[in-house]
Protein backbone atom coordinates (compact mmCIF):
# COMPACT_ATOMS: atom_id res chain seq x y z
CA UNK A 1 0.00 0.00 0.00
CA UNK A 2 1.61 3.27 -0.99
CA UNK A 3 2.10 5.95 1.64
CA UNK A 4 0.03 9.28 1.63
CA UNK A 5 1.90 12.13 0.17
CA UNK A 6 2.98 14.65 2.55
CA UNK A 7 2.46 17.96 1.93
CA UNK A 8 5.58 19.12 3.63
CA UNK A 9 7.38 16.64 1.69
CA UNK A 10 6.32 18.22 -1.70
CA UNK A 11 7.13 21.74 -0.23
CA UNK A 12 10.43 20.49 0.81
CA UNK A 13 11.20 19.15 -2.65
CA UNK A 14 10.22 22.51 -4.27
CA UNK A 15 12.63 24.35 -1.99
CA UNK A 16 15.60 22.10 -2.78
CA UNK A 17 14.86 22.65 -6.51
CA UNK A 18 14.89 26.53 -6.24
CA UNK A 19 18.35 25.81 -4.44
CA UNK A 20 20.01 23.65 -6.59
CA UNK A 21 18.51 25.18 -9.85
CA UNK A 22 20.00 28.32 -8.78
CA UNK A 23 23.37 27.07 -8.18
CA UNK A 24 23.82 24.58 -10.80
CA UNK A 25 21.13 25.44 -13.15
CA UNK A 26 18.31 23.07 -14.73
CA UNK A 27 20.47 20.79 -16.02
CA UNK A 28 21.40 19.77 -12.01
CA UNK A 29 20.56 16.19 -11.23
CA UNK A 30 17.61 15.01 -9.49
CA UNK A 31 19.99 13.26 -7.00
CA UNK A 32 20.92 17.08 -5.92
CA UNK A 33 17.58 17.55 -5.57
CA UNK A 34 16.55 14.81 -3.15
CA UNK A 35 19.79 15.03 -1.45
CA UNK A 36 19.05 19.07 -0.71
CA UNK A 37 15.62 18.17 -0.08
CA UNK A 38 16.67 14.96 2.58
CA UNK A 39 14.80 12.44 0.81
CA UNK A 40 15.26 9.31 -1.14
CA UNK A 41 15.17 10.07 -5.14
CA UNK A 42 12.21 7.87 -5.38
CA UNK A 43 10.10 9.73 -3.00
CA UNK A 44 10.84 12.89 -5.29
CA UNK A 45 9.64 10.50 -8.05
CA UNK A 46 6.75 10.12 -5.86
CA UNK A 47 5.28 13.74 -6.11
CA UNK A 48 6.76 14.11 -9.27
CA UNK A 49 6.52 11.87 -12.15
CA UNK A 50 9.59 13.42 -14.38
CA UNK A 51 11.66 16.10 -14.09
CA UNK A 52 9.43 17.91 -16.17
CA UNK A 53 7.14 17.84 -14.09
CA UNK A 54 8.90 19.06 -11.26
CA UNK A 55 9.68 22.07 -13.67
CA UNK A 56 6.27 22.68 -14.33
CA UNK A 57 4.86 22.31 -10.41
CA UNK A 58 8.00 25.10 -9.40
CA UNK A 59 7.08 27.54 -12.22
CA UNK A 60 4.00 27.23 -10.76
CA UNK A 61 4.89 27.63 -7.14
CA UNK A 62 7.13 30.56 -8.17
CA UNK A 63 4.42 32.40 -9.64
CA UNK A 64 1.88 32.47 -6.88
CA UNK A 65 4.46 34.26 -5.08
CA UNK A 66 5.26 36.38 -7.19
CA UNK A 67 1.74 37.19 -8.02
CA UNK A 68 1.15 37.07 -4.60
CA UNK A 69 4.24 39.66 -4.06
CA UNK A 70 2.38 42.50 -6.97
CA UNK A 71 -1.31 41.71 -6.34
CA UNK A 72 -1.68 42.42 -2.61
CA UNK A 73 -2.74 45.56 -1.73
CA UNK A 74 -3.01 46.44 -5.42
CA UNK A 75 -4.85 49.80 -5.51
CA UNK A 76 -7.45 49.36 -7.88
CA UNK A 77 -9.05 52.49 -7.67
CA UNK A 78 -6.08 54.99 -8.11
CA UNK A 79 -4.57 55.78 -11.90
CA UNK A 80 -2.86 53.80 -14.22
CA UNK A 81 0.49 55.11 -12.92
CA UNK A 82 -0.02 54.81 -9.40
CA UNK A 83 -1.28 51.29 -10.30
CA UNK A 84 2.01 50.78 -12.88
CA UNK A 85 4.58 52.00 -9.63
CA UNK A 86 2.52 49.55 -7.18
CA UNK A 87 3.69 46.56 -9.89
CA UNK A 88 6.86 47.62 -10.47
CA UNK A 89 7.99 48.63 -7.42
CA UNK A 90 6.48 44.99 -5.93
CA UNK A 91 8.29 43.07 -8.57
CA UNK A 92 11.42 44.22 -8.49
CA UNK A 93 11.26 44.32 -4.62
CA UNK A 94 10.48 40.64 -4.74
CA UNK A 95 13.09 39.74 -7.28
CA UNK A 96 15.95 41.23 -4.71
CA UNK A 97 14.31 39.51 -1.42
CA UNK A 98 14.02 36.30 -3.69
CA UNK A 99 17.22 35.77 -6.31
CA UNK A 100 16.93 32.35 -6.25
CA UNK A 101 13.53 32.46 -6.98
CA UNK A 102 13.58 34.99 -9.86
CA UNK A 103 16.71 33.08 -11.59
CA UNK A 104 14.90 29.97 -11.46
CA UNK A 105 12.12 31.42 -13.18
CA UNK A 106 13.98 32.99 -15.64
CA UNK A 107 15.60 29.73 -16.59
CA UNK A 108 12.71 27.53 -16.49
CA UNK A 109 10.95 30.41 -18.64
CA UNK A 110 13.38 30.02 -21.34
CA UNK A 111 13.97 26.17 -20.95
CA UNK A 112 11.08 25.06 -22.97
CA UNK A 113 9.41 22.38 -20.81
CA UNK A 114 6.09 24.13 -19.95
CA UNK A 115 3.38 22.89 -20.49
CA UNK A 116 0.28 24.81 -22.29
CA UNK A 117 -1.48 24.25 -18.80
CA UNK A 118 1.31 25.24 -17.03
CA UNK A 119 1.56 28.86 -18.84
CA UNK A 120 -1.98 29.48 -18.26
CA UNK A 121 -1.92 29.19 -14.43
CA UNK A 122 1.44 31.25 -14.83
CA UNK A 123 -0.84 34.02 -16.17
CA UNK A 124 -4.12 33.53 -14.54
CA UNK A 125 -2.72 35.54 -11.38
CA UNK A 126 -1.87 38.37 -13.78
CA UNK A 127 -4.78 38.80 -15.69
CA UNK A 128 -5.80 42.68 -14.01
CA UNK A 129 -2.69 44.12 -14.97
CA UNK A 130 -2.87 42.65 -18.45
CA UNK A 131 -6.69 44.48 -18.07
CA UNK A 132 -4.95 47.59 -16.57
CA UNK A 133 -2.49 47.40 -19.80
CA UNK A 134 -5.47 47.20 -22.41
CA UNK A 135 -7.06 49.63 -20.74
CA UNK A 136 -4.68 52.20 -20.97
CA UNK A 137 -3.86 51.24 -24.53
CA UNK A 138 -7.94 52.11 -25.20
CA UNK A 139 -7.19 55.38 -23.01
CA UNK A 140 -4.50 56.57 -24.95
CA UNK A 141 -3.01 56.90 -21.64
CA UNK A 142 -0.16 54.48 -22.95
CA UNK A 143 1.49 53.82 -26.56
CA UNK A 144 -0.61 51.95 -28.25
CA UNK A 145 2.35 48.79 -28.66
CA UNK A 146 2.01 45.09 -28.31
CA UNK A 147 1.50 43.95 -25.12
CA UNK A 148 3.81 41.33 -24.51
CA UNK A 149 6.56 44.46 -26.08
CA UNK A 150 5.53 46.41 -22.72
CA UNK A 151 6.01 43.28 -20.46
CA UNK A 152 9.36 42.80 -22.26
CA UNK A 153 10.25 46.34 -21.69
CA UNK A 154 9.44 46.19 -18.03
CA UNK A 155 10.86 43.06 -17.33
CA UNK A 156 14.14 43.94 -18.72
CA UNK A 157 14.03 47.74 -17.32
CA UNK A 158 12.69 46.05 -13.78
CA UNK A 159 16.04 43.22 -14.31
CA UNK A 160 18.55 45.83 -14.50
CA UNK A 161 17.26 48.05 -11.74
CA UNK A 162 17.01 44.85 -9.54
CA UNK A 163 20.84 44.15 -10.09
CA UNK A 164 21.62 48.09 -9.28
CA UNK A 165 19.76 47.05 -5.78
CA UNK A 166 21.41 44.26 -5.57
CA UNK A 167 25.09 46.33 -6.07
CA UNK A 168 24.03 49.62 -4.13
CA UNK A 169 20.89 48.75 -1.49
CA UNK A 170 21.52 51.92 0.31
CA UNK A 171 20.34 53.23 -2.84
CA UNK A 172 17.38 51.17 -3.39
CA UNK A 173 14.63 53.49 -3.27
CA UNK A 174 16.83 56.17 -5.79
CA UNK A 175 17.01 53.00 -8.49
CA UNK A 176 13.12 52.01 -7.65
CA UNK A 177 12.03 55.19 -8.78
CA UNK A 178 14.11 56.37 -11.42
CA UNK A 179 13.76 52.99 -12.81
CA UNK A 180 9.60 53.28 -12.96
CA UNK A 181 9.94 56.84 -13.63
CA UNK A 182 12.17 55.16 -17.12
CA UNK A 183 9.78 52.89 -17.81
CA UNK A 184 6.56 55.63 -17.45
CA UNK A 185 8.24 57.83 -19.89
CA UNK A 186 9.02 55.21 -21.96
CA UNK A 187 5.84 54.58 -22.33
CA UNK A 188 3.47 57.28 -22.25
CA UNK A 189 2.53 58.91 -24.68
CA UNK A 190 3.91 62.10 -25.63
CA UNK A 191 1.60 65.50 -25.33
């Protein structure tokens, strides 16, 4: 009879992943993994069928905290830059508190092992800022450009001012702002 799954099991798995991943990169062995994680390889066979898999459930995992990072407090009611800074400022907060984190997700984003399914849920959490984005397109508040050309342009703008952070934190706040302030006139439109 096979044993229940343990939640804190899984959750221990997913940790060990971020760790190794970070350090060795995707291509680490799943012996790392279990090692890091203090169980047998089988049991991380267990909750996850193939490495893939594992990929998939960490995106995942990375994600909702992420999402969970930019969405609280997310003021819904104020303009579409206050709302913009409140992103920003969130994500590249989160991706200085969490560099393992954020370079696993950048690798497994690249790595092609997603699944369709897996992409979705990536997004789901996401969907009011991609409303917020449209909406501000319709506005003319924004250039009208391709959507996923503005989430390129703030992930790479939000990337470099999360390794100034990194390199100056008693500066953090100066980079923050002058980063989204970048970013807003990069993408306004002009009057």
């Amino acid at each position: 009879m096979a044993r229940p799954r343990s939640e804190d099991k899984r959750n221990a798995i997913l940790a060990a992943a971020t760790d190794v991943f970070a350090e060795r990169g995707l291509g680490a062995a799943t012996s790392a993994i279990s090692a890091a994680a203090g169980v047998a390889e089988g049991t991380l066979f267990t909750y996850f069928r193939t490495k893939d898999d594992l990929l998939n459930a960490l995106y995942r995992e990375i994600k909702l905290g992420l999402a969970d990072a930019m969405m609280s407090d997310f003021p819904r009611k104020k303009s579409v830059r206050d709302r913009l800074a409140h992103v920003w400022t969130r994500y590249v907060r989160w991706g200085v508190a969490n560099p393992k984190a954020h370079r696993v997700l950048q690798q497994i984003e690249v790595a092609g092992a997603l699944t369709e399914e897996s992409k979705l849920a990536g997004l789901a959490p996401f969907v009011e800022i991609q409303a917020m984005a449209e909406s501000a397109i319709a506005q003319r508040t924004v250039q009208d450009l391709p959507l996923p050309f503005i989430a390129a342009t703030m992930r790479a703008l939000a990337e470099m001012t999360m390794g100034f952070v990194r390199q100056h934190p008693d500066d953090a706040e100066l980079y923050e702002r002058s980063g989204f302030e970048m970013l807003w006139a990069g993408l306004t439109r002009k009057r």
